[in-house]
Protein backbone atom coordinates (compact mmCIF):
# COMPACT_ATOMS: atom_id res chain seq x y z
CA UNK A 1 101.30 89.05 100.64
CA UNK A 2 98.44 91.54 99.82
CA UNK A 3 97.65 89.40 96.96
CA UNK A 4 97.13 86.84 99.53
CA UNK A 5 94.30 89.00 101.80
CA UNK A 6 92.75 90.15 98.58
CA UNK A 7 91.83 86.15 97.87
CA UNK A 8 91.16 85.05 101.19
CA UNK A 9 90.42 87.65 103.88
CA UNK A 10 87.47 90.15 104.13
CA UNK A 11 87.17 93.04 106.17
CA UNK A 12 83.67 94.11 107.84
CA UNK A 13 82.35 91.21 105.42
CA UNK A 14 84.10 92.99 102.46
CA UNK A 15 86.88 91.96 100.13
CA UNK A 16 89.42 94.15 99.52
CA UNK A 17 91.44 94.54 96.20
CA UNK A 18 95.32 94.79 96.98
CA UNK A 19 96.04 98.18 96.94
CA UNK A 20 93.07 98.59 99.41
CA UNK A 21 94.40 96.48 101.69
CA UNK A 22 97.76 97.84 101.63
CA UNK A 23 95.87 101.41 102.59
CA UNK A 24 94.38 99.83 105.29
CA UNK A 25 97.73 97.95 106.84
CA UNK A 26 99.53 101.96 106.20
CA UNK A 27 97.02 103.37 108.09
CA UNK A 28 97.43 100.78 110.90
CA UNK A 29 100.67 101.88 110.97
CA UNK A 30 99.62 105.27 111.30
CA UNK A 31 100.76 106.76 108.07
CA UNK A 32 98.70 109.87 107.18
CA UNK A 33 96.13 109.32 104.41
CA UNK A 34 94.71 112.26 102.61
CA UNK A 35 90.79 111.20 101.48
CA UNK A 36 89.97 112.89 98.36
CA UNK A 37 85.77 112.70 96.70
CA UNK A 38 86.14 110.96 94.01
CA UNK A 39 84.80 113.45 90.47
CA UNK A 40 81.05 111.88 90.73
CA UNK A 41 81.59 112.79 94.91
CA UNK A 42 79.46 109.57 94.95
CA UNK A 43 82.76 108.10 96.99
CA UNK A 44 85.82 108.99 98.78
CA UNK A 45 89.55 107.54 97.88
CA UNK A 46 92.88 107.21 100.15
CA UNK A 47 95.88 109.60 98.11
CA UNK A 48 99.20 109.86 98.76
CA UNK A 49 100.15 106.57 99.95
CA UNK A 50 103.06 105.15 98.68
CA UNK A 51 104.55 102.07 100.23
CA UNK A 52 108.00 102.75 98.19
CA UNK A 53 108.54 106.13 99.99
CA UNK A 54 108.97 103.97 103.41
CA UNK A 55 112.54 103.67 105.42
CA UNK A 56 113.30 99.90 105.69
CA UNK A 57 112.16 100.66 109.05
CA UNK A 58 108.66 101.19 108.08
CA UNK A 59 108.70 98.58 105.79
CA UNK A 60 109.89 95.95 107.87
CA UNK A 61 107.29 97.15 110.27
CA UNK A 62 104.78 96.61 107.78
CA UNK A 63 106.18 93.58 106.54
CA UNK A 64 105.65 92.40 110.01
CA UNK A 65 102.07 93.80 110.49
CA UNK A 66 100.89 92.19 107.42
CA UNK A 67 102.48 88.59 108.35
CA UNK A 68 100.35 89.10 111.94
CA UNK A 69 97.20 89.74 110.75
CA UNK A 70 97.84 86.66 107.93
CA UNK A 71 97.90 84.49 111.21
CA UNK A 72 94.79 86.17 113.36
CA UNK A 73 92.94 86.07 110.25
CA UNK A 74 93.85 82.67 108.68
CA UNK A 75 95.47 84.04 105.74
CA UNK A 76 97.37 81.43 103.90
CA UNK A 77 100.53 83.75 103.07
CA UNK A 78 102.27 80.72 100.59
CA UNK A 79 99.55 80.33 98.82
CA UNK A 80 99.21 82.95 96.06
């Protein structure tokens, strides 16, 4: 499914590379992030987010997020 946003969706006119977008769904979910400066501290990076450290709860919560925002946003889920 993220491979499916990373093709075809853009955020504030950006595309997003799969484990970015996975960041972004776990934070809309309200799972902390901790945002470390990358060595250069020319940018900052999300840490500590794990998708495989989530109850089936969570996951299914996320699961469900993801499938959402596929249909607000046009994302063709099927076709990656």
């Amino acid at each position: 499914m993220l491979a499916a946003f990373a093709e075809q969706a853009k955020l504030s006119g950006r595309s997003l590379t799969k484990e970015q977008w996975k960041a972004v769904f776990l934070q809309a979910l309200g799972h902390p992030q901790d945002m470390l400066p990358a060595l250069d501290e020319s940018t900052w990076f999300a840490a500590g987010l794990r998708s495989s450290k989530l109850t089936k709860p969570e996951f299914s919560a996320l699961i469900d997020m993801i499938q959402a925002e596929a249909a607000m946003r046009g994302v063709n889920l099927e076709k990656v």
